[in-house]
Protein backbone atom coordinates (compact mmCIF):
# COMPACT_ATOMS: atom_id res chain seq x y z
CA UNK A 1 -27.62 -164.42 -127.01
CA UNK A 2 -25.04 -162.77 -124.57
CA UNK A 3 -23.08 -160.10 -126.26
CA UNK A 4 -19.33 -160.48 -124.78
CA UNK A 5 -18.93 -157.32 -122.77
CA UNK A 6 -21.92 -159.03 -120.63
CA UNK A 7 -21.08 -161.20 -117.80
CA UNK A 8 -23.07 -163.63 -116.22
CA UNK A 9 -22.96 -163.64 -112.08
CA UNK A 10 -24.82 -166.01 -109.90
CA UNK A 11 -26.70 -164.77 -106.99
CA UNK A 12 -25.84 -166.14 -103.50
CA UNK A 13 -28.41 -167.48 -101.11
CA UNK A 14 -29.72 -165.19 -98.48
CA UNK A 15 -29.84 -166.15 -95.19
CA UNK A 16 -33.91 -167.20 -95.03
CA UNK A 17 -33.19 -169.73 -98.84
CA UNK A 18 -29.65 -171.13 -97.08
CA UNK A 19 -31.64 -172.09 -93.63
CA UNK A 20 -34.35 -173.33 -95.64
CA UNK A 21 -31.78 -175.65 -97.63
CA UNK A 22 -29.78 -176.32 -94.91
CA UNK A 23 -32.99 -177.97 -93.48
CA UNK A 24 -34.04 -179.98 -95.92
CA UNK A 25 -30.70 -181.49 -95.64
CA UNK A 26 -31.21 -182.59 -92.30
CA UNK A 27 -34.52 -183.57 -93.12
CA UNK A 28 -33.31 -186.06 -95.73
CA UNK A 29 -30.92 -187.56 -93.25
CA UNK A 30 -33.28 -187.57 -90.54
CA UNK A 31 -35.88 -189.09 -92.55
CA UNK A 32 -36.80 -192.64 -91.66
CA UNK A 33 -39.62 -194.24 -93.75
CA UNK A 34 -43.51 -193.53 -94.22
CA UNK A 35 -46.06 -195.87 -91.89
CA UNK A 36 -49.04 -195.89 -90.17
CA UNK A 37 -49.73 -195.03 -87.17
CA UNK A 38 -53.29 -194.39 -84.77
CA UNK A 39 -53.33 -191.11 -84.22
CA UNK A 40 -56.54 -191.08 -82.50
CA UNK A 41 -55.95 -193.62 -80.15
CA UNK A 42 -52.31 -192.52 -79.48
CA UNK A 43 -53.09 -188.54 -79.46
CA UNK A 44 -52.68 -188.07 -75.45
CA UNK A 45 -49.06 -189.87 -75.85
CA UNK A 46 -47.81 -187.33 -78.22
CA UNK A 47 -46.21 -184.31 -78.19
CA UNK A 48 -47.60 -180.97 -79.66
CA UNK A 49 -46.13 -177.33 -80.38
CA UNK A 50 -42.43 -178.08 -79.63
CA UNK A 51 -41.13 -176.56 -83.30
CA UNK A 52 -45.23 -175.77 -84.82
CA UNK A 53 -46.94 -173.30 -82.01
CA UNK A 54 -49.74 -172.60 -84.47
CA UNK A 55 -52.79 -172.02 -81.83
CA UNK A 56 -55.56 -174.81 -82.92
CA UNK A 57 -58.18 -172.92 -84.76
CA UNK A 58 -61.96 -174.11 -84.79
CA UNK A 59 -62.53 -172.89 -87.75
CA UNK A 60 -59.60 -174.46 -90.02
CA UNK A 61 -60.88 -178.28 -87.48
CA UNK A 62 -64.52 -177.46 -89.26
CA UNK A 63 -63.23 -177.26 -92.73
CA UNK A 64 -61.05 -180.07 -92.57
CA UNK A 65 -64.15 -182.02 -91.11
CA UNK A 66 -66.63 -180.30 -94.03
CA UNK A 67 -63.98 -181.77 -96.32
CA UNK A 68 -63.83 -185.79 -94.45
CA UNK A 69 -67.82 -185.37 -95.19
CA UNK A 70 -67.42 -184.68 -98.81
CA UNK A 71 -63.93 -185.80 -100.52
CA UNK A 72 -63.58 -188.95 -97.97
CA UNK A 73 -60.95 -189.01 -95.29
CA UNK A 74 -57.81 -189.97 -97.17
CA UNK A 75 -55.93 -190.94 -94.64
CA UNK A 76 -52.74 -192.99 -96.81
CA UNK A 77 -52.69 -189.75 -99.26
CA UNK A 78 -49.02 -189.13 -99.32
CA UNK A 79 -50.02 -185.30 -99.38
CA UNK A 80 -51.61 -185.95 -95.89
CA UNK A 81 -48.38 -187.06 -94.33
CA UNK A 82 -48.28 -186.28 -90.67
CA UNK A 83 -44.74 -185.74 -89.68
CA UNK A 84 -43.77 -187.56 -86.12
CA UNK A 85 -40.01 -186.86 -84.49
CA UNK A 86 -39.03 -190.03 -82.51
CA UNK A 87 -35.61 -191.34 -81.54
CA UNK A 88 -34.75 -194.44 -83.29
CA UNK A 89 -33.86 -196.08 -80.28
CA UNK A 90 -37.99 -196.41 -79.64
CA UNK A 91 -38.43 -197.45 -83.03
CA UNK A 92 -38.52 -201.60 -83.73
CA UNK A 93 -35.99 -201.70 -86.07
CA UNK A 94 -36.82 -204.72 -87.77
CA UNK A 95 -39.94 -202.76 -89.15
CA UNK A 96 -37.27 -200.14 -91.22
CA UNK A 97 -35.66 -202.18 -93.23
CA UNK A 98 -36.45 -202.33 -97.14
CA UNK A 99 -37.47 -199.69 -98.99
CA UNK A 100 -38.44 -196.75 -96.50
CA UNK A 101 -40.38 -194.65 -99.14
CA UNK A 102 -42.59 -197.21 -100.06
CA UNK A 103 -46.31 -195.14 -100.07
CA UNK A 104 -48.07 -198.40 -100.98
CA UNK A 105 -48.28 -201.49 -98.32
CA UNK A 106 -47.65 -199.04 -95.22
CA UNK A 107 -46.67 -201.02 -92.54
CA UNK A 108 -48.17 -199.98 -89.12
CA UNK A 109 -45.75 -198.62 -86.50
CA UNK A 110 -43.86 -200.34 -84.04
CA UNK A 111 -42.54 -199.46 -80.62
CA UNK A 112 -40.12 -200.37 -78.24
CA UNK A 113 -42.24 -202.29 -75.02
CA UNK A 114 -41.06 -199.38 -72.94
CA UNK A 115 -42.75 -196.16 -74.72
CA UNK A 116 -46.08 -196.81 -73.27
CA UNK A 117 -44.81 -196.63 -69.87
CA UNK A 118 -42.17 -193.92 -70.61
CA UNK A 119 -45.30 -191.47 -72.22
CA UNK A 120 -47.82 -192.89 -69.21
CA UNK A 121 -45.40 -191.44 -66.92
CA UNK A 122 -45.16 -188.00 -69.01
CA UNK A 123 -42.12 -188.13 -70.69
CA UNK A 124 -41.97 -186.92 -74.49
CA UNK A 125 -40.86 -189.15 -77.12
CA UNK A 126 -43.07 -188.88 -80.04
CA UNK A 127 -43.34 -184.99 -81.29
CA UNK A 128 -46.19 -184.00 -83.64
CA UNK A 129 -44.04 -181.47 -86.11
CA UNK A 130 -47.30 -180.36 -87.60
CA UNK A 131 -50.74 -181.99 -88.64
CA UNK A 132 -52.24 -181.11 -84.95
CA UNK A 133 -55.73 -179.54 -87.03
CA UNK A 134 -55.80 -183.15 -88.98
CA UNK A 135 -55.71 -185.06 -86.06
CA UNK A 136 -58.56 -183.54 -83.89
CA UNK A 137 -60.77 -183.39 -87.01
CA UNK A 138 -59.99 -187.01 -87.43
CA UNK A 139 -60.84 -187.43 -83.76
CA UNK A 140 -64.26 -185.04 -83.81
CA UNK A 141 -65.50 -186.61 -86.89
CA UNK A 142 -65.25 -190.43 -86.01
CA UNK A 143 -66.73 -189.76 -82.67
CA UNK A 144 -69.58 -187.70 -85.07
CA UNK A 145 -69.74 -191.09 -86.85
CA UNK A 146 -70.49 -193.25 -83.91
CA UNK A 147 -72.70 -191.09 -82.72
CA UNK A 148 -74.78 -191.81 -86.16
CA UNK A 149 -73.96 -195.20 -85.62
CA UNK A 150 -75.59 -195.44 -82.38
CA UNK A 151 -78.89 -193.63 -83.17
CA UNK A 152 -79.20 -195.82 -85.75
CA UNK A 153 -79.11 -198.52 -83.86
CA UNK A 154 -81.49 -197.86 -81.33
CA UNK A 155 -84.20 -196.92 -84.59
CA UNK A 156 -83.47 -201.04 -85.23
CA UNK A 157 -83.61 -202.00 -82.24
CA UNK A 158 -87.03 -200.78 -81.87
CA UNK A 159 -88.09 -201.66 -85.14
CA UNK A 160 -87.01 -205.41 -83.99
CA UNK A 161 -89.16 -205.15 -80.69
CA UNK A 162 -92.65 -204.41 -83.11
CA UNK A 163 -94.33 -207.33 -84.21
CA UNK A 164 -94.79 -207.66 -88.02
CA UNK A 165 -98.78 -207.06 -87.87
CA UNK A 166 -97.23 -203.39 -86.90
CA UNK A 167 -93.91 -202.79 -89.54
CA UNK A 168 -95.05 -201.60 -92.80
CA UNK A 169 -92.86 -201.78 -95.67
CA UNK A 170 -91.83 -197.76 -95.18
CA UNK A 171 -90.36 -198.98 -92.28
CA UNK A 172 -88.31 -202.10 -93.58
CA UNK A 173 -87.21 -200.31 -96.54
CA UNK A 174 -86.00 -197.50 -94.65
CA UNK A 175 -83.62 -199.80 -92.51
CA UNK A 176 -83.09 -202.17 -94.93
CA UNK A 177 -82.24 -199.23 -98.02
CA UNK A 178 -81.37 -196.52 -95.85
CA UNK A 179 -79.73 -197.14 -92.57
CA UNK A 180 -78.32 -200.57 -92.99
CA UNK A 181 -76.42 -199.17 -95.75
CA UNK A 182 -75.81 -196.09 -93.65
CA UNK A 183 -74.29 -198.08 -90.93
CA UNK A 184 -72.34 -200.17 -93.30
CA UNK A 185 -70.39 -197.26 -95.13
CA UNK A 186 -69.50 -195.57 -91.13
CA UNK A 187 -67.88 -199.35 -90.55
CA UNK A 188 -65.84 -199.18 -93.38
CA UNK A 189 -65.04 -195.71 -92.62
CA UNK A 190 -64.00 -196.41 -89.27
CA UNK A 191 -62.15 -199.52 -89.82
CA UNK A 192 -58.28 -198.40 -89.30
CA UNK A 193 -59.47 -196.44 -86.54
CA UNK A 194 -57.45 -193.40 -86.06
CA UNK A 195 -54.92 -194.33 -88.23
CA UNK A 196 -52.75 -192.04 -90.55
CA UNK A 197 -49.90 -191.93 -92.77
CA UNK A 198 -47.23 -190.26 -90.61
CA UNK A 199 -43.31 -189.62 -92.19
CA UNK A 200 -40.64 -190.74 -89.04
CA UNK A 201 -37.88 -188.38 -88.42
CA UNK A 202 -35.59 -189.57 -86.24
């Protein structure tokens, strides 16, 4: 209980808490909707380091990768979000309307024709704002899958060139309980591709 000599004051914001308000501010206006968006596929077209010039580190790519092995990729986990700064004019806008922080039902991203050209030719118009680590471990670790993939493919393929007189059953259950399944589980794994829950700033 406050005796009545005391006073009560509030503290103003120092410069480093008013910047960091003033930013989320802008944020929230700035802020178009979640969706997904390949950034595997689409990694050349982007732009890295403009506001984030955090040198990629092999050793935070490995961890993240140790962690895709174990805990699953999780790439629509809203905690995941990769932020992307793109002018709305190279958004489609019919893909923004509705509710824009929808996590569930992500709709994929859609372009203007022109931003394929416009980024083949070297121009920037999609920035990466940070996530740069998540991507290439994304990118290392599918391309560590196929890899799998493929020498697990060649073990059938020779398998299917013995004749039966010279398969025994360690063989067939070892494709059949082992590496089938194996192969099955990387298809699933790798069947959005590169894609990723990204938040659009405009």
């Amino acid at each position: 209980m406050l005796l009545n000599s005391e006073k009560v004051t509030s503290r103003g914001f120092n410069k480093s808490e008013k910047a960091e308000i003033d930013l989320d501010k802008k944020l929230s206006v700035a802020f178009v909707r979640y969706v997904r968006y390949d950034v595997v596929m689409n990694q050349s077209t982007m732009t890295f380091k403009k506001w984030n010039d955090c040198p990629l580190l092999p050793v935070q790519v490995n961890g993240l990768i140790t962690s895709f092995k174990v805990n699953g990729v999780n790439c629509f986990k809203a905690s995941n979000v990769i932020p992307l700064v793109i002018s709305k004019k190279y958004l489609a806008s019919n893909l923004y309307r509705g509710n824009g922080n929808a996590m569930k039902d992500l709709k994929e991203i859609r372009l203007m024709d022109n931003v394929k050209m416009m980024t083949q030719d070297g121009k920037s118009i999609i920035y990466v704002a940070s996530g740069q680590h998540h991507i290439v471990a994304l990118s290392q670790y599918q391309r560590y899958l196929k890899k799998i993939k493929s020498k697990s493919m060649k073990s059938r393929k020779q398998l299917e060139k013995k004749s039966l007189d010279n398969i025994d059953d360690m063989e067939i259950n070892q494709e059949n309980k082992v590496n089938k399944p194996i192969r099955d589980a990387i298809d699933d794994l790798l069947a959005f591709k590169g894609q990723w829950i990204v938040a659009i700033y405009n």
